[in-house]
Protein backbone atom coordinates (compact mmCIF):
# COMPACT_ATOMS: atom_id res chain seq x y z
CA UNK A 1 -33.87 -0.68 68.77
CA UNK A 2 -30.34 0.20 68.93
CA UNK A 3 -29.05 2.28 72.07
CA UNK A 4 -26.60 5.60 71.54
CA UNK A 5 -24.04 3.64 73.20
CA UNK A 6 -24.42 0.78 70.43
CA UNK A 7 -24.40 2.72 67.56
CA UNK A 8 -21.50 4.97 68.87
CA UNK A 9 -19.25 1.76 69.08
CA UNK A 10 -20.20 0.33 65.24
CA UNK A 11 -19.78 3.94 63.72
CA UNK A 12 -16.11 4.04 65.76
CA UNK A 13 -15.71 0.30 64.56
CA UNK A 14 -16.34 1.52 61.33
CA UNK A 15 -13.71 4.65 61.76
CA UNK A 16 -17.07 7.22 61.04
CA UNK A 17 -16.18 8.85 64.51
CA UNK A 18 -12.74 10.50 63.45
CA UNK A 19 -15.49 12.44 60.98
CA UNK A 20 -17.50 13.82 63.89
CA UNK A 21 -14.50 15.64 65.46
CA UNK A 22 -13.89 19.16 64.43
CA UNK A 23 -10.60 20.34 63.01
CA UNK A 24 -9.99 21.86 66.79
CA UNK A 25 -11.26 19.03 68.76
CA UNK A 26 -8.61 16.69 66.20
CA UNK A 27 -5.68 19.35 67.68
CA UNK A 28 -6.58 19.27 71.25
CA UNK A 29 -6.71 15.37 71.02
CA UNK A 30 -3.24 15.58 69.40
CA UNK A 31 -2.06 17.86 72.37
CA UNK A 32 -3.48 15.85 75.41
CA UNK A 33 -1.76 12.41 73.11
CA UNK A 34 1.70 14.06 73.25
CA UNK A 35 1.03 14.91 77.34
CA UNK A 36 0.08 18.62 77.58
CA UNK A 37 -2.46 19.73 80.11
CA UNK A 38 -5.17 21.69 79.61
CA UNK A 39 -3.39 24.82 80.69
CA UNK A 40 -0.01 23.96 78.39
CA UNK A 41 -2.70 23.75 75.57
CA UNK A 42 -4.48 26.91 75.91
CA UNK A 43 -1.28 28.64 75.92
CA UNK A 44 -0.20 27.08 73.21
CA UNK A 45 -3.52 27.82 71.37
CA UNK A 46 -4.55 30.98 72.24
CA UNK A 47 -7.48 29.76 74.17
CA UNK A 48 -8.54 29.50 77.77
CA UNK A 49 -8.20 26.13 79.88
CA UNK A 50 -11.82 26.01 80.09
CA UNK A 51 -12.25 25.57 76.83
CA UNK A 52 -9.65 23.58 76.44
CA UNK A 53 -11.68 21.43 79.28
CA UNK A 54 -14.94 21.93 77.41
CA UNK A 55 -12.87 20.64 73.71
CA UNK A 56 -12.15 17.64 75.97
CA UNK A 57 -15.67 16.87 77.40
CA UNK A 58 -17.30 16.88 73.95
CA UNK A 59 -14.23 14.93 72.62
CA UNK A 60 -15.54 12.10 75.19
CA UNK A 61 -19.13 12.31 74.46
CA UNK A 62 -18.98 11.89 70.44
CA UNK A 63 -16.55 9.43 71.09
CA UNK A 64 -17.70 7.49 74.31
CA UNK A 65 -14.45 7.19 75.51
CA UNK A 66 -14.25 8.26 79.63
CA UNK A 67 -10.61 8.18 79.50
CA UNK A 68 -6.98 9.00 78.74
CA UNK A 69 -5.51 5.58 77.91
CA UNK A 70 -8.62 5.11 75.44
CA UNK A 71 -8.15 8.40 73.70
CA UNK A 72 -4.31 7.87 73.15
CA UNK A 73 -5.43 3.84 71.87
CA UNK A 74 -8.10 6.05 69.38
CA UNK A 75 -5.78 8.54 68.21
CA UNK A 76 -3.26 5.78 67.07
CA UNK A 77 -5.66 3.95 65.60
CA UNK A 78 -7.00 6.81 63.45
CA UNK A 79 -3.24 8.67 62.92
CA UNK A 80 -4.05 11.37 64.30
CA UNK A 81 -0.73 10.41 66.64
CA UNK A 82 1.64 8.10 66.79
CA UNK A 83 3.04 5.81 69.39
CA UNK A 84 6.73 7.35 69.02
CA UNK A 85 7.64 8.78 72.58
């Protein structure tokens, strides 16, 4: 029997996760990419930093990435940014 954690990585392998986020989860992924903080981003959005930091967390759980470096590596790989500083 396959674990979460398995079946997380094949549907990511397979490029299935970039369907899971919502339209708002794909922006505030595209936000922390180009280096905004949480508060930049609710500013920016209307919103408050807590949800901004509540976006994030469920951003991290569908995706089962725990960090920065392996969102930005995602969000290349699925153009949602792009590597152009």
């Amino acid at each position: 029997m396959e674990t979460k954690e398995v079946k997380a990585k094949t549907r990511a392998k397979k490029g299935e996760s970039t369907n899971r986020l919502t339209t708002r989860e794909k922006e505030v992924l595209t936000q922390l990419c180009a280096g905004l903080s949480n508060t930049e981003i609710a500013l920016e959005m209307n919103l408050s930093p807590r949800t901004i930091e509540a976006h994030r967390a469920r951003i991290m759980i569908k995706l089962n990435i725990h960090h920065m470096p392996g969102l930005v590596k995602y969000a290349i790989t699925n153009k949602l940014t792009s590597a152009e500083i």
